[in-house]
Protein backbone atom coordinates (compact mmCIF):
# COMPACT_ATOMS: atom_id res chain seq x y z
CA UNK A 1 65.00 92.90 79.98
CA UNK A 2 66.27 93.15 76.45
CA UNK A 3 64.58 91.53 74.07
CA UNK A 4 66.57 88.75 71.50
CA UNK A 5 64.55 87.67 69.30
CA UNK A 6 65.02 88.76 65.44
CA UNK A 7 61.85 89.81 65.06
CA UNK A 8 61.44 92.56 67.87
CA UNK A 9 61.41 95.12 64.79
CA UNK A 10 64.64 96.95 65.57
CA UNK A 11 67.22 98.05 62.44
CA UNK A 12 69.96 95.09 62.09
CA UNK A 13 73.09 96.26 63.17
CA UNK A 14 75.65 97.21 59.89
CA UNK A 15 79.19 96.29 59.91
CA UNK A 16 80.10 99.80 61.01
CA UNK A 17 77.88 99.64 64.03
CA UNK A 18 74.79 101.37 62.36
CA UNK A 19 71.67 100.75 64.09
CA UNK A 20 72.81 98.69 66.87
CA UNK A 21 71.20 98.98 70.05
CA UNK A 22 72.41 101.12 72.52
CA UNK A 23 74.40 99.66 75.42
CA UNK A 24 74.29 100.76 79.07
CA UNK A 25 76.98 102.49 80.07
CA UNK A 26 79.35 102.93 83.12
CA UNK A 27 77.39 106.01 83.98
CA UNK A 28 73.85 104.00 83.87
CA UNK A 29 75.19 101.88 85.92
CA UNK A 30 76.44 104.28 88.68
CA UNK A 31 73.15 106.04 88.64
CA UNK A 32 71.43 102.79 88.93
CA UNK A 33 73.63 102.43 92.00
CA UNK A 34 73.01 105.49 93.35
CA UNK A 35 69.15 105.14 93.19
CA UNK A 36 69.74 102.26 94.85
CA UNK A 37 71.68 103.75 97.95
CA UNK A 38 68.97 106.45 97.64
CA UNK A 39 66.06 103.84 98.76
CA UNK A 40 67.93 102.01 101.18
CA UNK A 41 68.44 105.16 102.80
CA UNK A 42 64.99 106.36 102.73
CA UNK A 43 63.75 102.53 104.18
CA UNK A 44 66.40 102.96 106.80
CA UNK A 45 64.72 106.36 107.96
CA UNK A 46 61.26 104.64 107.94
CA UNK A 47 62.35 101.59 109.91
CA UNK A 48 63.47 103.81 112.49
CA UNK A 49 60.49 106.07 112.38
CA UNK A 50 57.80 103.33 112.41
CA UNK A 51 59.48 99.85 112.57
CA UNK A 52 60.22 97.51 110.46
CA UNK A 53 57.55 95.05 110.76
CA UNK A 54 54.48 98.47 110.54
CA UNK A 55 56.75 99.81 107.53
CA UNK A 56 55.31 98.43 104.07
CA UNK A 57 56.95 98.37 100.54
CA UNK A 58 54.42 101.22 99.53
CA UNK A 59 55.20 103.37 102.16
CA UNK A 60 59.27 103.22 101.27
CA UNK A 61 57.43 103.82 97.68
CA UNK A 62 55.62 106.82 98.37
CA UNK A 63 58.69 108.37 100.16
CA UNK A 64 60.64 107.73 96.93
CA UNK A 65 58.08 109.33 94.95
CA UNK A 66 57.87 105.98 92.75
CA UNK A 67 55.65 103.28 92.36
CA UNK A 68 55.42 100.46 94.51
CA UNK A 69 56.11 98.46 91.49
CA UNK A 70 59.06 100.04 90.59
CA UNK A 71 60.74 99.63 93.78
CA UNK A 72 60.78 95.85 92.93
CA UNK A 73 63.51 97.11 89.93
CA UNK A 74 65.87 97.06 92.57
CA UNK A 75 64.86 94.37 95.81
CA UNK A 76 62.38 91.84 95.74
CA UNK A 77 60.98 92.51 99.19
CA UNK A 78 61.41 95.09 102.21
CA UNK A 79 63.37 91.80 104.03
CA UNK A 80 65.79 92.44 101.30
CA UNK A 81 66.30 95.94 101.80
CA UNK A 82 66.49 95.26 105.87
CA UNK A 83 69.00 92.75 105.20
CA UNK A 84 71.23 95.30 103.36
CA UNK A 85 71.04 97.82 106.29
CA UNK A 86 71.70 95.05 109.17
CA UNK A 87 74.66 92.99 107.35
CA UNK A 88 76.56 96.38 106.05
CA UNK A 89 76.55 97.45 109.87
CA UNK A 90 77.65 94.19 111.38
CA UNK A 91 80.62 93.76 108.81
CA UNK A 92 81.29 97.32 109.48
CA UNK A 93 80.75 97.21 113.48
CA UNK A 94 83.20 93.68 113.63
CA UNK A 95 85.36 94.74 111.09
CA UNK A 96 86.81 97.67 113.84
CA UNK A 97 85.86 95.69 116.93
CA UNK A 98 88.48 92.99 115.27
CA UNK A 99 90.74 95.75 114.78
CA UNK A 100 90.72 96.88 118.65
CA UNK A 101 91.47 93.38 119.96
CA UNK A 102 94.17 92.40 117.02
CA UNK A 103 96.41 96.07 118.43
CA UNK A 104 97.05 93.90 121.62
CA UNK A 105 96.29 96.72 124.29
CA UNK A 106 95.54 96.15 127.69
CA UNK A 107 92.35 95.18 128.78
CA UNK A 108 90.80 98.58 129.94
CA UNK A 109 92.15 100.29 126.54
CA UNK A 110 90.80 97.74 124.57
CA UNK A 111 87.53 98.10 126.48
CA UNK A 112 86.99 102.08 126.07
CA UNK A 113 88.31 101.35 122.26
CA UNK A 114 85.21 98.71 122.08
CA UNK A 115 82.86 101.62 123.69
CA UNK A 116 83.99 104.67 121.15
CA UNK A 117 83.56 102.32 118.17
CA UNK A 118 80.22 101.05 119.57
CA UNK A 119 79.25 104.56 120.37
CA UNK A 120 80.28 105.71 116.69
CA UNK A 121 77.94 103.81 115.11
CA UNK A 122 74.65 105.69 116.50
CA UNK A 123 74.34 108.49 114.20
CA UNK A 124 75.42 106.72 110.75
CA UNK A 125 73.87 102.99 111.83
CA UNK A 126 70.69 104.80 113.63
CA UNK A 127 68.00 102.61 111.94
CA UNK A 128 70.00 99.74 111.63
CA UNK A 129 70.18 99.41 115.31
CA UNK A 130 66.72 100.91 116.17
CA UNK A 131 65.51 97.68 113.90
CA UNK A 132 67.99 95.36 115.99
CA UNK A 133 65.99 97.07 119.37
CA UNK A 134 62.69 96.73 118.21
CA UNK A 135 62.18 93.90 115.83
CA UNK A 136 65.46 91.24 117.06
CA UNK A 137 63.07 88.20 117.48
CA UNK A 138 60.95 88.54 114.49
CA UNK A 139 64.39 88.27 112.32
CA UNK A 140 65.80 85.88 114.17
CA UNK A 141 62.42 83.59 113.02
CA UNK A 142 63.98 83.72 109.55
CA UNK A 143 66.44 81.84 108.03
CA UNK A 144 68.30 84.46 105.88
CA UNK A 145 69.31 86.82 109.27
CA UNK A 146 70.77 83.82 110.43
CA UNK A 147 74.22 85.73 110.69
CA UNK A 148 72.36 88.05 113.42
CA UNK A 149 72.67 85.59 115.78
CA UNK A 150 76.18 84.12 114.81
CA UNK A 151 77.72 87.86 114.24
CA UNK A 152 75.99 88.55 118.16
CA UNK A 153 77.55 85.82 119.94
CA UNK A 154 81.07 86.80 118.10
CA UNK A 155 81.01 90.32 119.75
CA UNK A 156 79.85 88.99 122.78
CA UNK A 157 82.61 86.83 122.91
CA UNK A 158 85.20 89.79 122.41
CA UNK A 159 83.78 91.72 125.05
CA UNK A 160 83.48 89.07 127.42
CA UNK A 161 86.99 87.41 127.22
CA UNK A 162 88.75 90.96 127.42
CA UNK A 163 86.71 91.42 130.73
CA UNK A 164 88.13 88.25 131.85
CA UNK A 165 91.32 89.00 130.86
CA UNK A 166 91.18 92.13 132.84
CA UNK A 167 89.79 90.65 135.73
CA UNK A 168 93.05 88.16 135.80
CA UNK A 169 94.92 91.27 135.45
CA UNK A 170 93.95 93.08 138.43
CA UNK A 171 92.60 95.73 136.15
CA UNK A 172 88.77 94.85 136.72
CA UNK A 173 86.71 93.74 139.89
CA UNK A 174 86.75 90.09 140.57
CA UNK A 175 83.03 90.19 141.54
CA UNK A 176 81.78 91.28 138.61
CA UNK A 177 79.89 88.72 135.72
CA UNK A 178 81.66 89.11 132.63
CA UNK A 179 78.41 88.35 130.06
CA UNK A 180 76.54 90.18 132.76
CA UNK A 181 78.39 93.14 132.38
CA UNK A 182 78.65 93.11 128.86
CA UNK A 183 75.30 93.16 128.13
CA UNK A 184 74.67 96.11 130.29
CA UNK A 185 76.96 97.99 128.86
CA UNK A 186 75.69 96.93 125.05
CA UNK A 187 71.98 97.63 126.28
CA UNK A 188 73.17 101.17 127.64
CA UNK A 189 75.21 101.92 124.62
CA UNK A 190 72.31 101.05 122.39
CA UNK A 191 69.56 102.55 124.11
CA UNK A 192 71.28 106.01 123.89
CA UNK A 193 70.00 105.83 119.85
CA UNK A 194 66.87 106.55 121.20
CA UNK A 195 67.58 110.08 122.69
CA UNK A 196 71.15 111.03 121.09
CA UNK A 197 70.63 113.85 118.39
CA UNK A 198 73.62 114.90 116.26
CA UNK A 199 74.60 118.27 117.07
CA UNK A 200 73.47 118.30 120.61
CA UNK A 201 75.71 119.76 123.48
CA UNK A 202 78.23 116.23 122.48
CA UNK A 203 78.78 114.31 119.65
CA UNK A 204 78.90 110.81 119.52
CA UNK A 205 82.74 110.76 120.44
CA UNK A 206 82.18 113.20 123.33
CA UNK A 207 79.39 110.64 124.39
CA UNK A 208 81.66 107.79 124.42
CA UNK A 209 83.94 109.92 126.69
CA UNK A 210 81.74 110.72 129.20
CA UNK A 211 80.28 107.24 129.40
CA UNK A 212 83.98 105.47 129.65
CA UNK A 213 84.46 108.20 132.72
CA UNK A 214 81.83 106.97 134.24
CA UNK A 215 81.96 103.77 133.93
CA UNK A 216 85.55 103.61 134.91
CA UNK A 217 85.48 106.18 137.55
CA UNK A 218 81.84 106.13 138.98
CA UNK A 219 80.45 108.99 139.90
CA UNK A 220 81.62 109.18 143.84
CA UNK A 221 84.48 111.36 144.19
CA UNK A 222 87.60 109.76 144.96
């Protein structure tokens, strides 16, 4: 903070500008930014290596090479910081599922559309859904990830009517549970952040493609 009182012992300023106090500038403010990003991304790493609940604000600290104090310059808690990981995913995530259901497809395109984007998000979203696996219930306990559980029930709601819709189609099996089969395909989808490494034999896209072949197609031969 900047101090305003006339007797902090600074030059006045001059008509000309002389002796004024610096201001901060457009680049102090990007690097500001940047530090910011910086953190967040180093939390996001520990909250998938160690959890979010066993991660503390001095570890994120000591990875930063700062002072736990400092970190407080830029979020006033490590709930703040998780909060910033989980609600940039979920706009992100929605954002494209919305996108999917708005183009109108049939219900099996829109389906494998919902599976790529789901299975895109497990190399840049790892630790945001790592968190989601392992520490769901002790967010949902407070108020401020109260959007978990609204944005949850809004996907689950676009998978499960375009199930339906392709059940009244002809396009899926009648006998099938729509939610039920919805949430095994989220938990399978998810899971895979647990053992998918970028740069492996298939990317995330080539993932996605093998999963919507078998899924579609099983794997008896036809």
């Amino acid at each position: 903070m900047t101090s305003t009182s006339t007797n902090s012992g600074r030059p006045k300023a001059s008509a000309t500008g002389e002796g004024a106090p610096r201001r901060r500038g457009r680049g102090s403010t990007a690097l500001a930014s940047e530090r910011r990003e910086h953190l967040v991304k180093l939390a996001a790493d520990l909250f998938a290596e160690k959890g979010f609940q066993a991660t503390t604000v001095r570890d994120i600290a000591k990875e930063a090479g700062i002072l736990s104090g400092s970190l407080y310059h830029h979020f006033d808690s490590k709930e703040s910081i998780v909060d910033e990981i989980l609600s940039g995913f979920f706009e992100e995530i929605m954002s494209a599922y919305r996108g999917v259901i708005e183009r109108g497809e049939d219900p099996r395109a829109t389906i494998a559309g919902l599976v790529r984007i789901a299975f895109g998000t497990l190399e840049p979203h790892r630790a945001a859904i790592t968190v989601m696996q392992n520490d769901w219930s002790y967010l949902q306990s407070m108020p401020r990830f109260g959007y978990l559980t609204k944005s949850e029930d809004e996907v689950e709601k676009m998978w499960v009517d375009t199930i339906k819709a392709g059940q009244d189609d002809g396009l899926f099996r009648a006998d099938i549970d729509p939610k039920l089969t919805y949430r095994m395909i989220r938990d399978t989808v998810w899971v895979a952040v647990r053992w998918f490494k970028p740069g492996g034999r298939l990317n995330a896209q080539g993932l996605a493609e093998h999963y919507l072949k078998v899924m579609f197609d099983g794997i008896n031969t036809h």
